[in-house]
PDB file of N, CA and C in Angstrom:
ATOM      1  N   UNK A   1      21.662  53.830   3.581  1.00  0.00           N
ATOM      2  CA  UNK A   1      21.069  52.627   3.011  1.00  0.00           C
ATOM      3  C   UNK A   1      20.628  51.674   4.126  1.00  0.00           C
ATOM      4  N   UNK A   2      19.491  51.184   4.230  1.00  0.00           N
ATOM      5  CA  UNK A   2      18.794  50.251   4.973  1.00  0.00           C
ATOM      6  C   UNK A   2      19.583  48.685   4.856  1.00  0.00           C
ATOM      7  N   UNK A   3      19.748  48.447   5.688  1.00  0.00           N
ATOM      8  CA  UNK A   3      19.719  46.359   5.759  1.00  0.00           C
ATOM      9  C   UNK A   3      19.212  45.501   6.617  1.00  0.00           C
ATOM     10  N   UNK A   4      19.874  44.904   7.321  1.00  0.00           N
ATOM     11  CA  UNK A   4      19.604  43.674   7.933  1.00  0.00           C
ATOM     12  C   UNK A   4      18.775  44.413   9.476  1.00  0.00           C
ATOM     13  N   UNK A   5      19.701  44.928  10.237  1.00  0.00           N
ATOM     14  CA  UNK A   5      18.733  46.181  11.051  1.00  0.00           C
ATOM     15  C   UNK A   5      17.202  46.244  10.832  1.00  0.00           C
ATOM     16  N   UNK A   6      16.883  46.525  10.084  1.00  0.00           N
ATOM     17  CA  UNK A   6      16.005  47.302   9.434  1.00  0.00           C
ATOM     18  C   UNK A   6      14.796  46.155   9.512  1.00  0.00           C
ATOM     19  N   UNK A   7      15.654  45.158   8.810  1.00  0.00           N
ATOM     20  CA  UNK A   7      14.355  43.433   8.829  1.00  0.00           C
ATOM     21  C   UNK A   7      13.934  43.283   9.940  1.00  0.00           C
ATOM     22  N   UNK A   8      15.378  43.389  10.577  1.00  0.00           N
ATOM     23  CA  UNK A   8      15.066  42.195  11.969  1.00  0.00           C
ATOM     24  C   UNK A   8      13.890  43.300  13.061  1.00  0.00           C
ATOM     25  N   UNK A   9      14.084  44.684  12.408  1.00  0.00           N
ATOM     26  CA  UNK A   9      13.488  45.404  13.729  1.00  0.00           C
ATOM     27  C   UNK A   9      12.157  45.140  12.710  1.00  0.00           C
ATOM     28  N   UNK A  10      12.000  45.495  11.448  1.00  0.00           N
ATOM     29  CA  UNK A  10      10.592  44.803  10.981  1.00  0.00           C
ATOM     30  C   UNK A  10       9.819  43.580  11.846  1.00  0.00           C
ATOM     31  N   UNK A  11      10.397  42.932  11.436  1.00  0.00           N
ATOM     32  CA  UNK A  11       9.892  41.831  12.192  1.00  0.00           C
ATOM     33  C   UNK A  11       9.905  41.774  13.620  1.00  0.00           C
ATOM     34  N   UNK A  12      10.524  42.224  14.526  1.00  0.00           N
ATOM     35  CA  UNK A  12      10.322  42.367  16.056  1.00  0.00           C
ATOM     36  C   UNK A  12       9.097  43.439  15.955  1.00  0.00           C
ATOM     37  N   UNK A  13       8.557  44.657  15.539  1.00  0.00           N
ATOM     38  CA  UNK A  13       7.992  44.912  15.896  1.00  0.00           C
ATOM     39  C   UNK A  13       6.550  44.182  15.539  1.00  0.00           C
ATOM     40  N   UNK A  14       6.195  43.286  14.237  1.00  0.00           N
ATOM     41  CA  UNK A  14       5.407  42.758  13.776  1.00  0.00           C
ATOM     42  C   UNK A  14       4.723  41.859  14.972  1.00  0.00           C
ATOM     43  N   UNK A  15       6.020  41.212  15.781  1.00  0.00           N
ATOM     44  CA  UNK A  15       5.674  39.945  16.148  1.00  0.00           C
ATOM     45  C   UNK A  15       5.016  41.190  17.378  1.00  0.00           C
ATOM     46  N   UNK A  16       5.529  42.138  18.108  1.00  0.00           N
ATOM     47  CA  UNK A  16       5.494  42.474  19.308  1.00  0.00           C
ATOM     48  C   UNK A  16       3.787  42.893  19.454  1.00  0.00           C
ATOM     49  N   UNK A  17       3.325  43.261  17.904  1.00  0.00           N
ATOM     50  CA  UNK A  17       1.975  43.298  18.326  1.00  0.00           C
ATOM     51  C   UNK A  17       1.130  42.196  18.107  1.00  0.00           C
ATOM     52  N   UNK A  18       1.938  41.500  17.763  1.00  0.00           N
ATOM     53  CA  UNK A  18       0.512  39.891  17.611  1.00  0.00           C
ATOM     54  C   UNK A  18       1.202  38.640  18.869  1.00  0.00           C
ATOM     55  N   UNK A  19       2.507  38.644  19.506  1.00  0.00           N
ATOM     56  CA  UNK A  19       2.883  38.503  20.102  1.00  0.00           C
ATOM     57  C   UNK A  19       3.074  38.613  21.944  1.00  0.00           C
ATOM     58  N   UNK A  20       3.276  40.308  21.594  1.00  0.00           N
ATOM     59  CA  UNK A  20       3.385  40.579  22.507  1.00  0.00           C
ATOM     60  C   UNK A  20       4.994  41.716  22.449  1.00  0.00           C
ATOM     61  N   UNK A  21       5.314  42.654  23.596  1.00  0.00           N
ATOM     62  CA  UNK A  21       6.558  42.800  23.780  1.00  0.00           C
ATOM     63  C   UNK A  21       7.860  41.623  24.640  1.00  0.00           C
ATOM     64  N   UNK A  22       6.749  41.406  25.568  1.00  0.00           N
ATOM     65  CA  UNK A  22       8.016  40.292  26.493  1.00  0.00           C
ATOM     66  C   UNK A  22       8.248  39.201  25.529  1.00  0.00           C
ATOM     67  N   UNK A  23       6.998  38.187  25.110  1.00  0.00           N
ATOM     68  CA  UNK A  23       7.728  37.384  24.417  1.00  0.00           C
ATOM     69  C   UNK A  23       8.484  37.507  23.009  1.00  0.00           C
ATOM     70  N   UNK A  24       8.392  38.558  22.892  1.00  0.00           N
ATOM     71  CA  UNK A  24       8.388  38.578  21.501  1.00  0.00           C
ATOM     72  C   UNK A  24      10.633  39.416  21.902  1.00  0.00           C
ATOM     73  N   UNK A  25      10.811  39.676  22.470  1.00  0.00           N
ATOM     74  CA  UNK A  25      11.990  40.732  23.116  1.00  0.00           C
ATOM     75  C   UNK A  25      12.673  39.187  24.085  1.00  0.00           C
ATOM     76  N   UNK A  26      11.862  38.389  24.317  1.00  0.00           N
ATOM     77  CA  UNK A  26      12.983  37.284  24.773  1.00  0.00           C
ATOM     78  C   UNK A  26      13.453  36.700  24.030  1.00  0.00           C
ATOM     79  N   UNK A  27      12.576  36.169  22.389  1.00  0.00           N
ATOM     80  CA  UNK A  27      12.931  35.216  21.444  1.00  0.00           C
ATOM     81  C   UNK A  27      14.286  35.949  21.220  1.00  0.00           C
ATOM     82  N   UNK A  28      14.335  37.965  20.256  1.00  0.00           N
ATOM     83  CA  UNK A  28      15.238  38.206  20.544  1.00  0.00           C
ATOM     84  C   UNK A  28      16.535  37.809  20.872  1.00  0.00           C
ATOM     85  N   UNK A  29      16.187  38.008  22.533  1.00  0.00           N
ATOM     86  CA  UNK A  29      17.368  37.653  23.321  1.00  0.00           C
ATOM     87  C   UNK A  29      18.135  36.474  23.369  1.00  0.00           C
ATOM     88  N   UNK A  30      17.648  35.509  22.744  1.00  0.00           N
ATOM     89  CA  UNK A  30      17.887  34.319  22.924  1.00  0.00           C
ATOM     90  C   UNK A  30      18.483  34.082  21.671  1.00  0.00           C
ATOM     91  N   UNK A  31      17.915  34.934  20.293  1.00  0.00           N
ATOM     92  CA  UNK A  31      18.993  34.829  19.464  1.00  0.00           C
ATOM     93  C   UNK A  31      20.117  35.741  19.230  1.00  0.00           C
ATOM     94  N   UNK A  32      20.428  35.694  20.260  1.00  0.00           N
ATOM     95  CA  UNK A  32      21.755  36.693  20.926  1.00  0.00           C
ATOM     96  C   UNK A  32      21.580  38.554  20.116  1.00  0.00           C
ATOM     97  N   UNK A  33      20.573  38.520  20.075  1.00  0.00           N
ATOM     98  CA  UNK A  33      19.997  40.651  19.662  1.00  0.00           C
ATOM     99  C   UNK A  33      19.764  41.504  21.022  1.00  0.00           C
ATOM    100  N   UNK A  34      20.063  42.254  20.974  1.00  0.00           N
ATOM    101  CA  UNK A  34      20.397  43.344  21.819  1.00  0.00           C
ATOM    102  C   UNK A  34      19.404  44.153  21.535  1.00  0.00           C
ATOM    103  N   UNK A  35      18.342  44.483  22.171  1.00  0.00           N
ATOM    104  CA  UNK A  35      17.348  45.607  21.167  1.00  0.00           C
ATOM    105  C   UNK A  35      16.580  46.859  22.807  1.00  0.00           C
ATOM    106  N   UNK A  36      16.192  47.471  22.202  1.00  0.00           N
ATOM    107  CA  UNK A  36      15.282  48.567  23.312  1.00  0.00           C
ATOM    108  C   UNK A  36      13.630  48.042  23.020  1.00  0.00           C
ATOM    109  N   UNK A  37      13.318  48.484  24.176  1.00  0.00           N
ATOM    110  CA  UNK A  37      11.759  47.857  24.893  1.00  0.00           C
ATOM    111  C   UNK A  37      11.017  48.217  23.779  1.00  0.00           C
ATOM    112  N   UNK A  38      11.218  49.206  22.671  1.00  0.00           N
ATOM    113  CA  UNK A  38      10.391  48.683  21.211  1.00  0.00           C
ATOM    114  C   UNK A  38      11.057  48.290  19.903  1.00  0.00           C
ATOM    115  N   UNK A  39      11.945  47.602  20.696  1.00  0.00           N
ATOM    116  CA  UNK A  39      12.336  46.758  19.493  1.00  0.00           C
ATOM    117  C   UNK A  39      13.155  47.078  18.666  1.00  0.00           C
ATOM    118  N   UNK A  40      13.911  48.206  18.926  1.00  0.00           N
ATOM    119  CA  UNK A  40      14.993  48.306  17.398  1.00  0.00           C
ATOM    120  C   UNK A  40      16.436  47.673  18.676  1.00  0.00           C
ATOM    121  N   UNK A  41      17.215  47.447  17.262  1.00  0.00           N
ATOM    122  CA  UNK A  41      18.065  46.554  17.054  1.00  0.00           C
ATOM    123  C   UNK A  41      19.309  47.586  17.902  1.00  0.00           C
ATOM    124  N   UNK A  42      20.332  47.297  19.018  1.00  0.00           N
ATOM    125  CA  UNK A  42      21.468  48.128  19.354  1.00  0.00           C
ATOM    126  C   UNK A  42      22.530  47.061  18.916  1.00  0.00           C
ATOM    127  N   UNK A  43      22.379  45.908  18.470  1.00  0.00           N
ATOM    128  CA  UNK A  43      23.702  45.319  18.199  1.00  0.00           C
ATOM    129  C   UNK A  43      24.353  46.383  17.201  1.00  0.00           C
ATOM    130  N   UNK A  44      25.524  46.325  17.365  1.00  0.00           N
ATOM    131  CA  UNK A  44      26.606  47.395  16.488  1.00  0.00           C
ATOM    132  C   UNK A  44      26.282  46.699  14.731  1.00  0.00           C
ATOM    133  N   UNK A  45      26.295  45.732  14.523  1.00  0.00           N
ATOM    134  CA  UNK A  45      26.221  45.048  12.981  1.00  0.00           C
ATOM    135  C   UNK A  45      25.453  44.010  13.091  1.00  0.00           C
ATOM    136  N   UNK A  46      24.777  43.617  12.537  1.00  0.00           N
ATOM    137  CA  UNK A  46      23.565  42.125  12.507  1.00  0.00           C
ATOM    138  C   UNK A  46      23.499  41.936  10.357  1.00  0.00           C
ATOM    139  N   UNK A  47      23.420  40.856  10.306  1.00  0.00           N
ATOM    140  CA  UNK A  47      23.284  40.032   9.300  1.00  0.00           C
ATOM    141  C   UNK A  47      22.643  39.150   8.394  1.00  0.00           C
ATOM    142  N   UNK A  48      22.620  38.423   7.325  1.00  0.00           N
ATOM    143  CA  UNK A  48      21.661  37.648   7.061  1.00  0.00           C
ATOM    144  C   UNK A  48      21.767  36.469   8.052  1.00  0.00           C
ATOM    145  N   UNK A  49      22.763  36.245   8.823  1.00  0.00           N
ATOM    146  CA  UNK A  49      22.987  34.842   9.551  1.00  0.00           C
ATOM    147  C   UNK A  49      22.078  35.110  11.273  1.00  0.00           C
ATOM    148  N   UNK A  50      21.846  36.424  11.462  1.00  0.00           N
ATOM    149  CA  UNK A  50      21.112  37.155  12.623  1.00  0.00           C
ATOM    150  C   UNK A  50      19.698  37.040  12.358  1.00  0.00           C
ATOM    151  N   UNK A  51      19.291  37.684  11.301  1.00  0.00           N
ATOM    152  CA  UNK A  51      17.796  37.493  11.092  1.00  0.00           C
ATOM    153  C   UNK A  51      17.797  35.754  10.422  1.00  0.00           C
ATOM    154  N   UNK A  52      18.381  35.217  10.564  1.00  0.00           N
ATOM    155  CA  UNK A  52      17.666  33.325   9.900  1.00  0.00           C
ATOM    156  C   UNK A  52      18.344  33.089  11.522  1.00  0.00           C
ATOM    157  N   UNK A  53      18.966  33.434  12.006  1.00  0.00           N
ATOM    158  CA  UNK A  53      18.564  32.876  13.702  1.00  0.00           C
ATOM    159  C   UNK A  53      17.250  33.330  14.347  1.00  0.00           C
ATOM    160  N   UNK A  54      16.995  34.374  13.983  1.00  0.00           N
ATOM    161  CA  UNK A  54      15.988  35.268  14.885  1.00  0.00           C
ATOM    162  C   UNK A  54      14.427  34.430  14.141  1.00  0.00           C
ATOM    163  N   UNK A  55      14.612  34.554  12.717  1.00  0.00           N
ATOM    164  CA  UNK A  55      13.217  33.891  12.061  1.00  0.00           C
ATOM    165  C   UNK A  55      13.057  32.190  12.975  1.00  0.00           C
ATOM    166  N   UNK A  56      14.561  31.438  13.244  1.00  0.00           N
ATOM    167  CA  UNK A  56      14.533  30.046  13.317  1.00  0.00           C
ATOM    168  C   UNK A  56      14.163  29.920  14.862  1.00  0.00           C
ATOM    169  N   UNK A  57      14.161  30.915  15.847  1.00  0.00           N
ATOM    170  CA  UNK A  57      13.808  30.734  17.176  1.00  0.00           C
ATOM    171  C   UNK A  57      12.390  31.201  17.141  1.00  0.00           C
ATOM    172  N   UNK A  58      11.451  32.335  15.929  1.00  0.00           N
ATOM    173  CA  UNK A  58      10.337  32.134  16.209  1.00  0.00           C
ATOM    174  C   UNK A  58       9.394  30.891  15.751  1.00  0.00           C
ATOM    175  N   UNK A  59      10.169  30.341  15.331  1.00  0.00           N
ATOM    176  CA  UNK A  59      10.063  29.031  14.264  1.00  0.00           C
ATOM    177  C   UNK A  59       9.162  28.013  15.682  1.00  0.00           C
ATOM    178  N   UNK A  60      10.498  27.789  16.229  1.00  0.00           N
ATOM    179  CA  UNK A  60      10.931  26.851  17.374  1.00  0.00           C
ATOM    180  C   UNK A  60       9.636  27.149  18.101  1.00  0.00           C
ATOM    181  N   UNK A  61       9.750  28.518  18.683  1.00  0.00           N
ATOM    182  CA  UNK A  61       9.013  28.636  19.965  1.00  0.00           C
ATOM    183  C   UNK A  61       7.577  28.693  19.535  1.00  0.00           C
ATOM    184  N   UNK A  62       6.983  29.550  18.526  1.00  0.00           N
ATOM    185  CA  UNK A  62       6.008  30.169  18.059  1.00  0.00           C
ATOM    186  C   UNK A  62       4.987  29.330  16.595  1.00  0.00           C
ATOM    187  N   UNK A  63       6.232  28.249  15.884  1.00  0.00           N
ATOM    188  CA  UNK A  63       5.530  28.023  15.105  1.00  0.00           C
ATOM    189  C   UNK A  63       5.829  28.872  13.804  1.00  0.00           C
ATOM    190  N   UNK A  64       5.270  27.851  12.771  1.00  0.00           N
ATOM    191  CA  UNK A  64       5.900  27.938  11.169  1.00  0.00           C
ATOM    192  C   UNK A  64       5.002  29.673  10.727  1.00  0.00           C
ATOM    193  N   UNK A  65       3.790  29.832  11.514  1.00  0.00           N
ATOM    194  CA  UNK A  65       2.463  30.753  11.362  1.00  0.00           C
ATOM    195  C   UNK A  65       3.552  32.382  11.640  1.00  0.00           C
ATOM    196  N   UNK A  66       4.473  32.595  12.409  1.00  0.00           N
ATOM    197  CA  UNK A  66       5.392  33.753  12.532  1.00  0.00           C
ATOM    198  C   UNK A  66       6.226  33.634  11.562  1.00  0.00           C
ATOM    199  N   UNK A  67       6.569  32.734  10.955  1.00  0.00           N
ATOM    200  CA  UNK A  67       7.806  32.964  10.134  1.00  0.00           C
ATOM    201  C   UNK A  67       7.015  33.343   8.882  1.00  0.00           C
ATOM    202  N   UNK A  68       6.081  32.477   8.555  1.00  0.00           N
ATOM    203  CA  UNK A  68       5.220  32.598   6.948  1.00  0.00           C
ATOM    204  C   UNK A  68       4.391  34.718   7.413  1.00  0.00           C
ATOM    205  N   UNK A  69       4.072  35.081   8.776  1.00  0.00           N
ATOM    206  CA  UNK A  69       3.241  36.238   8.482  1.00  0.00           C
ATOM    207  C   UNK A  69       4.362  37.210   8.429  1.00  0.00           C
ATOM    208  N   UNK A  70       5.613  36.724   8.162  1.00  0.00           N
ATOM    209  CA  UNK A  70       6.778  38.049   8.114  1.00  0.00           C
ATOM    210  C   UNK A  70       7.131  38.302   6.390  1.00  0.00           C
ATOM    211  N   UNK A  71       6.564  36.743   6.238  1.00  0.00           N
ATOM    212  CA  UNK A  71       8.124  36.568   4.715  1.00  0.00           C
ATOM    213  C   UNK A  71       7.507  37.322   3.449  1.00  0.00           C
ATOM    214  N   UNK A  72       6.327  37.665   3.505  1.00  0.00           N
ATOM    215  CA  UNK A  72       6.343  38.533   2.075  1.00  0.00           C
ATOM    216  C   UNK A  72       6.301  39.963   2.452  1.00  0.00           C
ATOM    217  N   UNK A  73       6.341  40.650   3.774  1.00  0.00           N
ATOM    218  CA  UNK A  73       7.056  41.935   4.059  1.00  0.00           C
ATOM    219  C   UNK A  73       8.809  42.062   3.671  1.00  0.00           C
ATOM    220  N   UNK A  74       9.081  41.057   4.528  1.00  0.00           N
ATOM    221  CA  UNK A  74      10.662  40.843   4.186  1.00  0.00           C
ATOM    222  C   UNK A  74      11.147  40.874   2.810  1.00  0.00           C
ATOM    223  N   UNK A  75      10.390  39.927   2.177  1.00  0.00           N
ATOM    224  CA  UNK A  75      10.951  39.861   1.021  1.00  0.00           C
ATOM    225  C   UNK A  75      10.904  40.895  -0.202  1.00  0.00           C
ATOM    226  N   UNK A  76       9.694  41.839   0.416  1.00  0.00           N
ATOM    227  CA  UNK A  76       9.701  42.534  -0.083  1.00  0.00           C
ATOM    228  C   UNK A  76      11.123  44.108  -0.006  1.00  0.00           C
ATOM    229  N   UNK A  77      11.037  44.059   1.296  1.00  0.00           N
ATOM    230  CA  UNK A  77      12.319  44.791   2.185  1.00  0.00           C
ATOM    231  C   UNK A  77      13.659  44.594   1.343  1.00  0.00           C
ATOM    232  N   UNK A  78      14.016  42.983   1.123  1.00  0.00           N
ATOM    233  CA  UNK A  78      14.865  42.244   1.046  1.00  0.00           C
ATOM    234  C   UNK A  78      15.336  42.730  -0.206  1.00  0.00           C
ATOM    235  N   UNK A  79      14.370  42.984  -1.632  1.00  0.00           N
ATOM    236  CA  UNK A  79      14.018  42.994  -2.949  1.00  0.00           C
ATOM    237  C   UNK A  79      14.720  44.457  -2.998  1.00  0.00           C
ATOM    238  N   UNK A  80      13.926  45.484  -2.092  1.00  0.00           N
ATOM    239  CA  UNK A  80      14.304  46.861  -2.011  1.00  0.00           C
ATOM    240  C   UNK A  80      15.716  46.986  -1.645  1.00  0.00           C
ATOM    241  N   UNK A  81      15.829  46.459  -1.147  1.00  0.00           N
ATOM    242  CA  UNK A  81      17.614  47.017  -0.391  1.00  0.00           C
ATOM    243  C   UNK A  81      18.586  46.061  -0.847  1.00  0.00           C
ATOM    244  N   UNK A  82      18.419  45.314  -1.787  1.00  0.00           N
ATOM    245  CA  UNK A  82      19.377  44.420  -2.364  1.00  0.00           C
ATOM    246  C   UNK A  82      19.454  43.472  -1.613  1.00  0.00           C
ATOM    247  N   UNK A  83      19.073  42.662  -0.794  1.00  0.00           N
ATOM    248  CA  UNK A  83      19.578  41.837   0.280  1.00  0.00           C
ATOM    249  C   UNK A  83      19.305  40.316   0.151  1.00  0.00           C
ATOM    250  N   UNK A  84      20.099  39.897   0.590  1.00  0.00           N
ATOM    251  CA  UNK A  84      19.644  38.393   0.058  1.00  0.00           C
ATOM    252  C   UNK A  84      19.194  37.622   1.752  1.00  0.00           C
ATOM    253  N   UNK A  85      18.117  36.728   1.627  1.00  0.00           N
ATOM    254  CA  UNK A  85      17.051  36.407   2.898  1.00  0.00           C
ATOM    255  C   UNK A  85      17.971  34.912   2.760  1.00  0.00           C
ATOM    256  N   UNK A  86      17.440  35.001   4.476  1.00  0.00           N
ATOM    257  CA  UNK A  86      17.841  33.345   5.242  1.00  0.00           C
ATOM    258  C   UNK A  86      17.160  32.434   4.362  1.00  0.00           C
ATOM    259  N   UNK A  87      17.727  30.847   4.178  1.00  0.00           N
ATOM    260  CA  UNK A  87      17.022  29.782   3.807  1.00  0.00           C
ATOM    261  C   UNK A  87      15.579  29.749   4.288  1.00  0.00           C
ATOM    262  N   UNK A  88      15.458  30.369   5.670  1.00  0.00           N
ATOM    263  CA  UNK A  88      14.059  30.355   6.445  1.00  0.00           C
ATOM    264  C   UNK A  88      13.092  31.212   5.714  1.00  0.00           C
ATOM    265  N   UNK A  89      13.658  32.167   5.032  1.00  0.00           N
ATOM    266  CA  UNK A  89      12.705  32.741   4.209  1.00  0.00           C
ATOM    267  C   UNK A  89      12.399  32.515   2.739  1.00  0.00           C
ATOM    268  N   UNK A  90      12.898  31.721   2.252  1.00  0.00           N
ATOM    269  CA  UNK A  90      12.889  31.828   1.062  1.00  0.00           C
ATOM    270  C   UNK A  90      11.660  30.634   0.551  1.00  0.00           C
TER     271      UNK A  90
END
């Protein structure tokens, strides 16, 4: 079964092509994710509290325009796998 993994590497790879890889793999880093140079996720467990950090630092750095071009993939993701989305997405 798919979860939170699954979003957050959604969305890293989304951003990495309209983004970029570096910046897009520092925001990442900065919201403490652990990931490989394309983007999937090595933290051992990540969460809804991981991806609404990760959405809230592209927020910060990037602007409201990254968070709104993720949220109806996600939510769609979100819908599929039972999952309930950050305040940032909803």
């Amino acid at each position: 079964m798919a979860g939170y993994k699954e979003l957050i590497e959604a969305v890293l790879k989304r951003e990495m092509g309209i983004l970029g890889p570096e910046k897009t793999l520092a925001v990442a880093k900065e919201a403490g994710l652990k990931t490989t140079e394309k983007g999937e996720v090595l933290n051992y467990t990540v969460n809804k509290e991981d991806l609404g950090r990760l959405m809230e630092k592209f927020n910060e750095k990037y602007g409201l325009v990254t968070v709104i071009g993720c949220k109806v993939a996600l939510m769609r993701m979100a819908r599929e796998y039972n999952l309930e989305l950050p305040a940032i997405l909803q």
